[in-house]
N, C-alpha and C. Protein backbone atom coordinates (compact mmCIF):
# COMPACT_ATOMS: atom_id res chain seq x y z
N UNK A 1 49.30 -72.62 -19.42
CA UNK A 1 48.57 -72.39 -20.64
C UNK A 1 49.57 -72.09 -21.76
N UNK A 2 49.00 -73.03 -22.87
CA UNK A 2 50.45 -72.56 -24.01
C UNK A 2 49.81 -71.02 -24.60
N UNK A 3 51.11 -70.50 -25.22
CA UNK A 3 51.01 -69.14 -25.78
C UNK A 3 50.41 -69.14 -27.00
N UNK A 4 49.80 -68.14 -27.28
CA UNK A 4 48.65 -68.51 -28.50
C UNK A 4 49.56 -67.81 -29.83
N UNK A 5 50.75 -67.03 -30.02
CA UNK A 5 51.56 -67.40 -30.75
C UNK A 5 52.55 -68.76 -30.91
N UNK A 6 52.18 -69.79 -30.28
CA UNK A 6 52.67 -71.12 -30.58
C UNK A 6 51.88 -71.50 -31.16
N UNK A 7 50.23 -71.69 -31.16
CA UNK A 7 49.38 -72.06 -31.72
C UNK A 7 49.54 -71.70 -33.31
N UNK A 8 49.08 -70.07 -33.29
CA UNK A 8 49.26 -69.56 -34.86
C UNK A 8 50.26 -70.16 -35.16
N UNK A 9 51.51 -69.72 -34.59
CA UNK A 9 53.07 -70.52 -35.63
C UNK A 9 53.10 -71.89 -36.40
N UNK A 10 52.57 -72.91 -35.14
CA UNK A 10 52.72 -74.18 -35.26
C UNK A 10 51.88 -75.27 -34.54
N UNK A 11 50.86 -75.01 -35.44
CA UNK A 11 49.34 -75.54 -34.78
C UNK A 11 49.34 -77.07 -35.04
N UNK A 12 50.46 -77.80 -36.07
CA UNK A 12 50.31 -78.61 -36.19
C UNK A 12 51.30 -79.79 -35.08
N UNK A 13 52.26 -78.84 -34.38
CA UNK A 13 53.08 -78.69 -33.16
C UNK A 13 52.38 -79.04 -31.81
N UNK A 14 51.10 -78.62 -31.60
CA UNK A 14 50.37 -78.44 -30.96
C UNK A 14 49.51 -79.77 -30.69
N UNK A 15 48.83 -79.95 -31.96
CA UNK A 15 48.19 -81.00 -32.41
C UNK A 15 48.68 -82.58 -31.91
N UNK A 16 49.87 -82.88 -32.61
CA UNK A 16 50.99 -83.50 -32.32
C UNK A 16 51.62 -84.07 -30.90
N UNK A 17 51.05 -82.88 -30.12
CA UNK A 17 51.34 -83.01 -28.34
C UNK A 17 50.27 -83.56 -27.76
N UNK A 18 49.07 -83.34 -28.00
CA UNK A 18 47.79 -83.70 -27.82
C UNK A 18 47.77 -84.96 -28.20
N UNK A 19 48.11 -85.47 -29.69
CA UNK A 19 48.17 -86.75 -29.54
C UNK A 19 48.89 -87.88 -28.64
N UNK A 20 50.17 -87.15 -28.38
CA UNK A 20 50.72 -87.69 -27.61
C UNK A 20 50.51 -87.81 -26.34
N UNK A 21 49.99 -87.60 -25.76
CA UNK A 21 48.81 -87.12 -24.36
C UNK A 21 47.62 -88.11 -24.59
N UNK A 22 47.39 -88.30 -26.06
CA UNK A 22 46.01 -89.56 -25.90
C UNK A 22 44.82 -88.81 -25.28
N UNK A 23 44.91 -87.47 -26.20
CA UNK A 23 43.89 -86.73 -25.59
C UNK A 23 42.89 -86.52 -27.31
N UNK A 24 42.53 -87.10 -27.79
CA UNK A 24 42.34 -86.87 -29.54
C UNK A 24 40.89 -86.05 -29.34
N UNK A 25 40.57 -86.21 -28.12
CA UNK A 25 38.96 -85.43 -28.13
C UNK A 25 38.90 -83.56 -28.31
N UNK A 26 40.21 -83.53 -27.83
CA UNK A 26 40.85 -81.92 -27.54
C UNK A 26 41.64 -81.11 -29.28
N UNK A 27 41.80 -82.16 -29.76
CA UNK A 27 42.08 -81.80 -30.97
C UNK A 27 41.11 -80.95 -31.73
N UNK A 28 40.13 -80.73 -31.85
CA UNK A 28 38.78 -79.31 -32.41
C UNK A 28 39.50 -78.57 -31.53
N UNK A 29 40.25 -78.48 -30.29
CA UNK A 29 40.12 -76.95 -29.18
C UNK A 29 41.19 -76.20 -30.55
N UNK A 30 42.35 -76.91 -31.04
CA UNK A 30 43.11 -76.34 -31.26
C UNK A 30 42.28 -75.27 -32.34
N UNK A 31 41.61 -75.91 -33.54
CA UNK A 31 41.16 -75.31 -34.88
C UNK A 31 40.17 -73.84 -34.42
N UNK A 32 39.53 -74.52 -33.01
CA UNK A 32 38.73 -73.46 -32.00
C UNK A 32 39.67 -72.19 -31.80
N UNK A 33 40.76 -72.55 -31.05
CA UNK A 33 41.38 -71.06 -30.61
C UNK A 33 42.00 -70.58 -31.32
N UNK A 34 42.45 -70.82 -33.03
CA UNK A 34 42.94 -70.56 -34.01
C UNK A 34 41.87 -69.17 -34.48
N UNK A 35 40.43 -69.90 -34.37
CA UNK A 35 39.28 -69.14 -35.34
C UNK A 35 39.00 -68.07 -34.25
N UNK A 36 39.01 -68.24 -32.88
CA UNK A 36 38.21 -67.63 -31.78
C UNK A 36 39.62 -66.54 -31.84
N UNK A 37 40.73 -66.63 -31.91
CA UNK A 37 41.98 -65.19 -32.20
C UNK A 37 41.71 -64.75 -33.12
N UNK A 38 41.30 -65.25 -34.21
CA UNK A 38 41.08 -65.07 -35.31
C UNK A 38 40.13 -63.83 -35.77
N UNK A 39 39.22 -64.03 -34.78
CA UNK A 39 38.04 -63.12 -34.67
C UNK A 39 38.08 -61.98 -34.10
N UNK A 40 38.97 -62.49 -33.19
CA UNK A 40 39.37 -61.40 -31.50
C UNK A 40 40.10 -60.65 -31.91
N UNK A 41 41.29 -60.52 -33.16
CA UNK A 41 42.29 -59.93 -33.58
C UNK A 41 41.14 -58.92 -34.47
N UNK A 42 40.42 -59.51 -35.29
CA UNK A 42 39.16 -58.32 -36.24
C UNK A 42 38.50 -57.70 -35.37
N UNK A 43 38.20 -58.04 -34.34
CA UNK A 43 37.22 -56.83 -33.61
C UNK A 43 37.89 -55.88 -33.32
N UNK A 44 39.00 -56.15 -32.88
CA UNK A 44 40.25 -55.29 -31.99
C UNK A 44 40.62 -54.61 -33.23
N UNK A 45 40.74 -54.81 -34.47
CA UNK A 45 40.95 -53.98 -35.71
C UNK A 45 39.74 -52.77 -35.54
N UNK A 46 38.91 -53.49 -36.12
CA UNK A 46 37.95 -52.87 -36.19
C UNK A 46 37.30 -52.06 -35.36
N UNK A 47 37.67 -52.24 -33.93
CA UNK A 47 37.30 -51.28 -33.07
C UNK A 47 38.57 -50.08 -33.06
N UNK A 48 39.84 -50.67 -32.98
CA UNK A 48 40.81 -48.76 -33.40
C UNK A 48 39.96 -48.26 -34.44
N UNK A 49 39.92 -48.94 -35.58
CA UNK A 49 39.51 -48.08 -36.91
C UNK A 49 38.67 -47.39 -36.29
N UNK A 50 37.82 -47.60 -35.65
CA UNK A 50 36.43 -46.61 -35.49
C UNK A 50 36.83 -45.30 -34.11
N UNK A 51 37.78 -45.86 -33.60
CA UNK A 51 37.95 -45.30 -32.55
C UNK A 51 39.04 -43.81 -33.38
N UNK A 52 39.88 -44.29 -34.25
CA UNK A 52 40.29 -43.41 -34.82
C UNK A 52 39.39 -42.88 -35.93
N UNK A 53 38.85 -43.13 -36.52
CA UNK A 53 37.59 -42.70 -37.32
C UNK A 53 36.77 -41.48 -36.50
N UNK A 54 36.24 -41.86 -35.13
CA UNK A 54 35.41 -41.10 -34.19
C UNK A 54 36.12 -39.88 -33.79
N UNK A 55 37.84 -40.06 -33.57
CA UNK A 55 38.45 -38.59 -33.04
C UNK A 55 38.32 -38.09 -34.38
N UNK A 56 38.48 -38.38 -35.99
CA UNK A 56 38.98 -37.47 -37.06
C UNK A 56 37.41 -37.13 -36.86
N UNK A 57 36.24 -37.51 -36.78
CA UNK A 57 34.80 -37.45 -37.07
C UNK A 57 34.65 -35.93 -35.78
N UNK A 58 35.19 -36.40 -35.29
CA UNK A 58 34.92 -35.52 -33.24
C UNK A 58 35.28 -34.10 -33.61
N UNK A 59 36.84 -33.80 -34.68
CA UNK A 59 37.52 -32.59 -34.94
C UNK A 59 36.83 -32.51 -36.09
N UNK A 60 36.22 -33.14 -36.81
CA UNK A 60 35.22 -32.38 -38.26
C UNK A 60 33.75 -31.56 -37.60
N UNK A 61 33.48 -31.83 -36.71
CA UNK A 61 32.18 -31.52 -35.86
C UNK A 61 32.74 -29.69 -35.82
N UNK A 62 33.83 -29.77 -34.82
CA UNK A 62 34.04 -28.39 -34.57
C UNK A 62 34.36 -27.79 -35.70
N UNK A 63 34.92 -28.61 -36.59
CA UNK A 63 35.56 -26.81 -37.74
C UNK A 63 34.57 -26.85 -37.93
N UNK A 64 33.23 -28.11 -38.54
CA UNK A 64 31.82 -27.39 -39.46
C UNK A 64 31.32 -26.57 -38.40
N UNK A 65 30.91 -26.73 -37.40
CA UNK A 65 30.52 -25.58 -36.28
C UNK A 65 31.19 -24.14 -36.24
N UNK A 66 32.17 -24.09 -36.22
CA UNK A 66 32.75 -22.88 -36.35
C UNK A 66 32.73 -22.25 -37.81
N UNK A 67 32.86 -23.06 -38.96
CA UNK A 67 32.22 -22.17 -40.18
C UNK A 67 30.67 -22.58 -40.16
N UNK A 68 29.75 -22.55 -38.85
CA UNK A 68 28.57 -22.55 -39.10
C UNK A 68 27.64 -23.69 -40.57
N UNK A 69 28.37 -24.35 -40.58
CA UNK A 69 27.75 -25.65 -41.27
C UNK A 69 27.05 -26.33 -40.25
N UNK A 70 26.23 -26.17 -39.39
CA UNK A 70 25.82 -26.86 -38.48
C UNK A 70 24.69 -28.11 -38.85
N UNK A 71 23.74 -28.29 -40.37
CA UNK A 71 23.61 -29.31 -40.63
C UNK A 71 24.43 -30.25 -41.17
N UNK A 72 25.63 -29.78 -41.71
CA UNK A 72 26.53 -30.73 -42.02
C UNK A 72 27.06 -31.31 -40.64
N UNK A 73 27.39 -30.26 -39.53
CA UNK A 73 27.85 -30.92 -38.45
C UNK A 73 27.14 -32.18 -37.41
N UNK A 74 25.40 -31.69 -38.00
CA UNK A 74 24.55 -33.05 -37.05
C UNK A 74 24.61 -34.18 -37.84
N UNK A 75 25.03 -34.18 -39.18
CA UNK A 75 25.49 -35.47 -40.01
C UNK A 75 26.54 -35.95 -39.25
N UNK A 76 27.37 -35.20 -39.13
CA UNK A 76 28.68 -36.30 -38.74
C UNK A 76 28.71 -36.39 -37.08
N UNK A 77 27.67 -35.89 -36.44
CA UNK A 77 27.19 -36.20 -35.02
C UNK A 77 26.75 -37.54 -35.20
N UNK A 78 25.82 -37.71 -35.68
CA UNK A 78 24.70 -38.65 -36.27
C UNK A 78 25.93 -39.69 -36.64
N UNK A 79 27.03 -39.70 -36.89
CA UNK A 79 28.21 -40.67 -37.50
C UNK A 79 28.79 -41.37 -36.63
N UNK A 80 29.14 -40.41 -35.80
CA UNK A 80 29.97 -40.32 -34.58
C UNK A 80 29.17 -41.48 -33.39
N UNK A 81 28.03 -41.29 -33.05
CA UNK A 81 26.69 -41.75 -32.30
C UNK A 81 26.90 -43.26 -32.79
N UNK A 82 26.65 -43.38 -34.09
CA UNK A 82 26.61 -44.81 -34.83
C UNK A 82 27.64 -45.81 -34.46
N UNK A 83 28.80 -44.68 -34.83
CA UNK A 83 30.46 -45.56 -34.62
C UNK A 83 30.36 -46.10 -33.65
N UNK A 84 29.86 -45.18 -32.34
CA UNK A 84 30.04 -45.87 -30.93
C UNK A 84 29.44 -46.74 -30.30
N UNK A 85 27.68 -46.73 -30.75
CA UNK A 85 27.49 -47.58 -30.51
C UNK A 85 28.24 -48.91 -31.40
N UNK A 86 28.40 -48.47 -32.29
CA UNK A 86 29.08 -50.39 -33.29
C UNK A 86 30.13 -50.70 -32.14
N UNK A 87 30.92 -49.68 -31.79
CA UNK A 87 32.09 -49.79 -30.61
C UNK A 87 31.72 -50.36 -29.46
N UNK A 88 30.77 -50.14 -29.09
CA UNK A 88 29.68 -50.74 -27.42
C UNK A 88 29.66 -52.41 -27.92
N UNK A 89 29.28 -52.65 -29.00
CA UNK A 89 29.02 -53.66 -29.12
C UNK A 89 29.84 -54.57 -29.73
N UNK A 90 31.12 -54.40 -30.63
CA UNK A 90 32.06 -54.57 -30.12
C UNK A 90 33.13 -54.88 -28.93
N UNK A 91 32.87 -54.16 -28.22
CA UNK A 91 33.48 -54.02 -27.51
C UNK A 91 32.75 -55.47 -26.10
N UNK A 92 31.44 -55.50 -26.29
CA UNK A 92 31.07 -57.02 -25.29
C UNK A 92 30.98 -58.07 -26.53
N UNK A 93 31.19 -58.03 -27.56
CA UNK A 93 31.46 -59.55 -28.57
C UNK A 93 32.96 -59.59 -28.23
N UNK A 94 34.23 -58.51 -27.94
CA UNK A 94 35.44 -58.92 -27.55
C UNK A 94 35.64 -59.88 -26.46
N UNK A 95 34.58 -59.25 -25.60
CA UNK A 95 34.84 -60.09 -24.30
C UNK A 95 34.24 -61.20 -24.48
N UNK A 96 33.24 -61.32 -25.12
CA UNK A 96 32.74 -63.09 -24.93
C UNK A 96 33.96 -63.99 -25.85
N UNK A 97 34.37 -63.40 -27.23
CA UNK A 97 35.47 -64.05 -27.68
C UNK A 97 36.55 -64.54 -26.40
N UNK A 98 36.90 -63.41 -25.87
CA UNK A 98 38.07 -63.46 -25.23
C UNK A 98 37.74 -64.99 -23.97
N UNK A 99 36.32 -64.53 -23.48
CA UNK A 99 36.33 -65.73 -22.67
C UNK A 99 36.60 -67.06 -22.92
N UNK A 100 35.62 -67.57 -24.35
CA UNK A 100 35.78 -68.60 -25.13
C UNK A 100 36.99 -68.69 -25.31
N UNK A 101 38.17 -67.97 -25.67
CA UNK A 101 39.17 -68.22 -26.55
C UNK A 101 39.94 -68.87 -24.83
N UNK A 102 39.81 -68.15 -24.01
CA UNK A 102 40.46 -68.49 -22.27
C UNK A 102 39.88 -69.63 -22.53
N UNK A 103 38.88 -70.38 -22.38
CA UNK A 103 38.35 -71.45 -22.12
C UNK A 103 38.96 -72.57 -22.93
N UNK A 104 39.17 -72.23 -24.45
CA UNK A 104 39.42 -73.13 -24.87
C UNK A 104 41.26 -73.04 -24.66
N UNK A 105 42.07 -72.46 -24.84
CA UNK A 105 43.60 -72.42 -24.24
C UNK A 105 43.54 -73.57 -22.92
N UNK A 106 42.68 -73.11 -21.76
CA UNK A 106 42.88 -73.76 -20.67
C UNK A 106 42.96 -74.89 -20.59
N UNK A 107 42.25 -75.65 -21.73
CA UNK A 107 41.77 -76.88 -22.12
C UNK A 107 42.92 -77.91 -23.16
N UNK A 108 43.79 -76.44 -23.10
CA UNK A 108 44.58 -77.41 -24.61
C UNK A 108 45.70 -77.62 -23.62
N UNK A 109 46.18 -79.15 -23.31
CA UNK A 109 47.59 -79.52 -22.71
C UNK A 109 48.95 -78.81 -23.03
N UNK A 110 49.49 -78.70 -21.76
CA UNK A 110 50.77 -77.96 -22.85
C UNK A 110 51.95 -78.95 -23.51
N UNK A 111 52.71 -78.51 -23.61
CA UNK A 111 54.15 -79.29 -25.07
C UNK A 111 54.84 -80.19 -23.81
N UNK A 112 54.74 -81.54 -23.88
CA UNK A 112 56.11 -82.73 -23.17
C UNK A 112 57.02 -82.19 -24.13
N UNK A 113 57.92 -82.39 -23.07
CA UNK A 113 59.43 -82.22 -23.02
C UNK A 113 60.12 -82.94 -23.88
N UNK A 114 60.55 -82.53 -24.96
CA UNK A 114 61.28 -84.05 -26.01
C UNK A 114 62.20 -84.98 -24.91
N UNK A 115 62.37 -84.74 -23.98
CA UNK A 115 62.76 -86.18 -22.90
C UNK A 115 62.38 -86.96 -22.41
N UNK A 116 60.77 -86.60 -22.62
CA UNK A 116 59.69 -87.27 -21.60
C UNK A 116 59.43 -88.56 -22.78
N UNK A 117 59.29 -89.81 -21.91
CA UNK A 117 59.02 -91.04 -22.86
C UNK A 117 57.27 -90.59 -22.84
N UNK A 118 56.67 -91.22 -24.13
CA UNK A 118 55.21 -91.53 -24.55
C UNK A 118 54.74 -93.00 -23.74
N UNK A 119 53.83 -92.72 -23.08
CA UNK A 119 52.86 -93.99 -22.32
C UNK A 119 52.09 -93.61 -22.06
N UNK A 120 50.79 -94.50 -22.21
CA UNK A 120 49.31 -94.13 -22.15
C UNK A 120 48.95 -93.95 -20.80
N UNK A 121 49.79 -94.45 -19.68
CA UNK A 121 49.79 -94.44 -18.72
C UNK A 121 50.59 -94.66 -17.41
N UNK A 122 50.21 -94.10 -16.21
CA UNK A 122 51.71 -94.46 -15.78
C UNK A 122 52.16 -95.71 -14.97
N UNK A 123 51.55 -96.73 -16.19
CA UNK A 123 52.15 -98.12 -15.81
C UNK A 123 53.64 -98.52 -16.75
N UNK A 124 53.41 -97.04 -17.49
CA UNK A 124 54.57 -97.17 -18.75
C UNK A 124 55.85 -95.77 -18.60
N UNK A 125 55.34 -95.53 -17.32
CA UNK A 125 56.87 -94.44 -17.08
C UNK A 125 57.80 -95.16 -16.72
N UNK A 126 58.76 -94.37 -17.47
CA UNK A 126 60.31 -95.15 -16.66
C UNK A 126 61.02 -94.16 -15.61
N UNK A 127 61.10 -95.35 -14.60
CA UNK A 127 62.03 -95.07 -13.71
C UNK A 127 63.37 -94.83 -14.25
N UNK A 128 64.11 -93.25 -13.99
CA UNK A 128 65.49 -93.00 -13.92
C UNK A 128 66.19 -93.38 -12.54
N UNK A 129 65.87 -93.22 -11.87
CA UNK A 129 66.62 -93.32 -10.53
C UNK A 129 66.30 -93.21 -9.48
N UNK A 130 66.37 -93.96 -8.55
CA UNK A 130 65.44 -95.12 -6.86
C UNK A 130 66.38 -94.50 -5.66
N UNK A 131 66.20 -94.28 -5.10
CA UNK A 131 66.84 -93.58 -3.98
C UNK A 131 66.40 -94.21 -2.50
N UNK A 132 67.27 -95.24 -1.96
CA UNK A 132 66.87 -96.48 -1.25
C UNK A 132 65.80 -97.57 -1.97
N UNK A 133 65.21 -98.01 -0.82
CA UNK A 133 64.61 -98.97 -0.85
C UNK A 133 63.26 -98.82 -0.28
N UNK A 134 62.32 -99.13 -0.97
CA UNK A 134 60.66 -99.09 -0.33
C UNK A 134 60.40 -99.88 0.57
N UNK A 135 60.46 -99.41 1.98
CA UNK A 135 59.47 -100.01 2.83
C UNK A 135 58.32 -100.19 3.03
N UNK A 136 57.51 -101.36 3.42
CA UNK A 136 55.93 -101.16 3.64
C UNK A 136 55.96 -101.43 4.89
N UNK A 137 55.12 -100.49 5.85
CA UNK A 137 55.48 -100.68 7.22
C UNK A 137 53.93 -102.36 7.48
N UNK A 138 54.21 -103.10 8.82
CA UNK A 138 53.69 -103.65 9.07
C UNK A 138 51.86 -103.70 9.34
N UNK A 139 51.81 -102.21 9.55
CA UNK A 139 50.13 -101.67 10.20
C UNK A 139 49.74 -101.04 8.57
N UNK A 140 48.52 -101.22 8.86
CA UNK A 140 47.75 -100.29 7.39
C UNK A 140 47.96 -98.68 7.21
N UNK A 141 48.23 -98.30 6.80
CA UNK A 141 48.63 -96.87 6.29
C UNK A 141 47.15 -95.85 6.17
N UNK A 142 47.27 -95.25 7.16
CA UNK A 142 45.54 -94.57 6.94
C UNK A 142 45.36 -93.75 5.78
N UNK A 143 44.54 -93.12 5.20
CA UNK A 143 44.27 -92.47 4.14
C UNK A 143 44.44 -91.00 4.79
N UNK A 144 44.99 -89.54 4.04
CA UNK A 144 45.16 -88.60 5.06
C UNK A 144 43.80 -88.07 4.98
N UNK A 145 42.95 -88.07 4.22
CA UNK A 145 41.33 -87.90 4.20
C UNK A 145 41.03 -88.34 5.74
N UNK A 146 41.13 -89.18 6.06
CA UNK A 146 40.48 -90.05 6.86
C UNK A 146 41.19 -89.60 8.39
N UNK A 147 42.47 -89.50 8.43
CA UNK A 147 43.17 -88.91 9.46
C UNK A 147 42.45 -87.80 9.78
N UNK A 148 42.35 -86.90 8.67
CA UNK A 148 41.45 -85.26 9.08
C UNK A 148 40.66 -85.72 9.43
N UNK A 149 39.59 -86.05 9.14
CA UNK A 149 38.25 -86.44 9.50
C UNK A 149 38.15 -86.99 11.02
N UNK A 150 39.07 -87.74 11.38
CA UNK A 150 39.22 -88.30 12.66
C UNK A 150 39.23 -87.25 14.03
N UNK A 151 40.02 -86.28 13.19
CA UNK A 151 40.41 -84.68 13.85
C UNK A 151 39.51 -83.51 14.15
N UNK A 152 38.13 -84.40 12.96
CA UNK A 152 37.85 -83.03 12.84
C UNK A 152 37.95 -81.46 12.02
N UNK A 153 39.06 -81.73 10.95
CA UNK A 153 39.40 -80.94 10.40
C UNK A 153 39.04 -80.83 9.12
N UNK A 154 38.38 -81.58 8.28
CA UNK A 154 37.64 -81.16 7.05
C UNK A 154 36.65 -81.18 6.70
N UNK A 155 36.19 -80.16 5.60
CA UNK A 155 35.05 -80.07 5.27
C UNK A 155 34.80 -80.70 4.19
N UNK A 156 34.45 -81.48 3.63
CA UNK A 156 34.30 -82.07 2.28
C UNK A 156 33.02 -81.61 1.64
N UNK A 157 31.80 -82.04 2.49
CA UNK A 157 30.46 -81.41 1.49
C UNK A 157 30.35 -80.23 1.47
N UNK A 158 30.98 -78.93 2.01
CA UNK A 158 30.91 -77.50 1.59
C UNK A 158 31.73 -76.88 0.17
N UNK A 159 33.20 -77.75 0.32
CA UNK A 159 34.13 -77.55 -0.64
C UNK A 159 34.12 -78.57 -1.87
N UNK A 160 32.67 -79.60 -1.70
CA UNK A 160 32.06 -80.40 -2.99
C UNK A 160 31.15 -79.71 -3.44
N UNK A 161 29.88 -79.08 -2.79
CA UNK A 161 29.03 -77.85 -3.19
C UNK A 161 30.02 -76.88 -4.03
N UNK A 162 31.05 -76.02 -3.99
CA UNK A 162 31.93 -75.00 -4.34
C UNK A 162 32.75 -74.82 -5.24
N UNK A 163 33.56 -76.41 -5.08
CA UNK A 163 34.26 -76.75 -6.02
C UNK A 163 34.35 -77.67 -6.93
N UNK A 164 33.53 -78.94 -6.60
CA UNK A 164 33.29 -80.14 -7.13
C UNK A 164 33.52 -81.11 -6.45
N UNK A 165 34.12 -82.75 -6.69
CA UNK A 165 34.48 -83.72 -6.43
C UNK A 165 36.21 -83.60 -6.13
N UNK A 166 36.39 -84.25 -4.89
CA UNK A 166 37.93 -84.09 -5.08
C UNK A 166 38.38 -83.10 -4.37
N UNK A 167 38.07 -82.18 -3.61
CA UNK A 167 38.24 -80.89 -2.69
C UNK A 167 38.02 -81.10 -1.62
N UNK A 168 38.58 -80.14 -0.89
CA UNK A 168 37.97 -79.92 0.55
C UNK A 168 38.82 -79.14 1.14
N UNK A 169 37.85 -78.54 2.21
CA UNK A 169 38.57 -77.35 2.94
C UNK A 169 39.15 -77.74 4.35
N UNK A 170 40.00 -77.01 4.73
CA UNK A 170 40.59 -77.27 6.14
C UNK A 170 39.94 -76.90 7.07
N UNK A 171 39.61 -76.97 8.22
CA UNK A 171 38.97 -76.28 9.48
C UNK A 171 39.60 -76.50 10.48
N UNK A 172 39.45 -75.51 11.62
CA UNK A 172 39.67 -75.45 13.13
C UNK A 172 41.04 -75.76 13.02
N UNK A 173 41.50 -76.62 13.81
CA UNK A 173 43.28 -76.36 14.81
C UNK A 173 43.95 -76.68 13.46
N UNK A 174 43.17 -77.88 12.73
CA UNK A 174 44.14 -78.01 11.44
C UNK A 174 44.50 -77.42 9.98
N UNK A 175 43.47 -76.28 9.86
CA UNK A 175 43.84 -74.90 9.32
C UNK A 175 44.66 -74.28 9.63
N UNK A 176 44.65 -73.85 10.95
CA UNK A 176 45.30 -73.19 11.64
C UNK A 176 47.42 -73.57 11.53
N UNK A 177 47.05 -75.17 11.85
CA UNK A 177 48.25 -75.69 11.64
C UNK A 177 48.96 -76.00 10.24
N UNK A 178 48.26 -76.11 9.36
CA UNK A 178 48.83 -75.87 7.91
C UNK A 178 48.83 -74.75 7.55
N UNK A 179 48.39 -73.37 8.07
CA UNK A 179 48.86 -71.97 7.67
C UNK A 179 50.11 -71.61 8.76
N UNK A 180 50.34 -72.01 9.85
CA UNK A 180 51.63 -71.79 10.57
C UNK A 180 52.75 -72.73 9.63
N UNK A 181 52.57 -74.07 9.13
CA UNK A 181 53.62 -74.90 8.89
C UNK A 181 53.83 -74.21 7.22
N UNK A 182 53.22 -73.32 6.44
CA UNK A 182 52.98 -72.66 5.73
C UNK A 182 54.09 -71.24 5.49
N UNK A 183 53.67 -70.29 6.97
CA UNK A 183 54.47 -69.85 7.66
C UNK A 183 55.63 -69.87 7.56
N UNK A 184 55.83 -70.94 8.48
CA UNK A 184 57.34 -71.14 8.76
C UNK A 184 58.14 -71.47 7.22
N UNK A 185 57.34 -71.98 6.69
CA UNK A 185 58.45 -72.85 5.44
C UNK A 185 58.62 -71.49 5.06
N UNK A 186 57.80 -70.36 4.60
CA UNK A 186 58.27 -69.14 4.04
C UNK A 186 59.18 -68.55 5.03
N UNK A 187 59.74 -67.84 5.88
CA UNK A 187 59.86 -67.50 6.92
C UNK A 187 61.68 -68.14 6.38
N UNK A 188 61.77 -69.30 6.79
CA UNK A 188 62.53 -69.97 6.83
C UNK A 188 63.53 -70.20 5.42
């Protein structure tokens, strides 16, 4: 996730990368998490202010109490009460900002590398450097989907319910065997 002081700094930096990605639909996220900090930074103001407002409000309570001003003191009770709730509620508009603002970050690609060539796809990467020679063996090459499955070892419609398209979970000996080979690589 890029840092959202890259954004403020150099949103047009940002922008710029996205295009280059051939992603132009993602371009609103940026103007999005600009306005959605934007907001998130005023609440977060605005909630110290009150929070410091509420302790100077909290120590005016007791001196009027102690020089017996005690309707002056249910005024600034009555103040105090107000602040906090504005603070309560505050305080869950932070978090829905904050989610939105996560949501939209997650969404924004991060910065290629000024080394990386531009291609729409990767029929247009360049090869730096081949290390032997590609063999294609003589027999068909199974799919490793299909190997598990043969085994026994995946779940696909539990971890498509869960997670979506494109997932799946391990089961039985071959769980088992990708958390030992797991294992070992740490270990080792």
């Amino acid at each position: 996730m890029i840092d959202i002081n890259l954004i403020r700094t150099n949103a047009e930096l940002v922008k710029e990368n996205i295009k280059k990605k051939f992603q132009d639909r993602k371009l609103p996220l940026v103007d999005e998490a600009l306005a959605l900090d934007s907001k998130r930074r005023a609440l977060i103001a605005e909630g110290d202010s009150l929070r410091a407002a509420r302790n100077t409000l909290s120590k005016q309570v007791g001196a009027l109490m102690k020089a017996g001003q005690k309707e002056e003191a249910e005024k600034v009770k009555a103040q105090v009460k107000a602040d906090a709730d504005r603070l309560v509620a505050i305080e869950k508009e932070c978090e829905e900002v904050d989610a939105a603002l996560k949501k939209a970050m997650m969404s924004i690609p991060n910065i290629i590398a000024d080394d990386v060539p531009i291609g729409k796809d990767d029929s247009e990467n360049v090869e730096l450097q081949r290390f032997g020679e590609a063999t294609v063996p003589e027999y068909e090459v199974p799919y490793h989907l299909d190997i598990l499955e043969s085994l026994d070892g995946i779940d696909v419609d539990s971890a498509r319910r869960t997670s979506g398209q494109g997932f799946y979970y391990l089961t039985g000996d071959i769980a088992r065997l990708h958390s030992a080979v797991l294992t070992y690589a740490r270990d080792l």
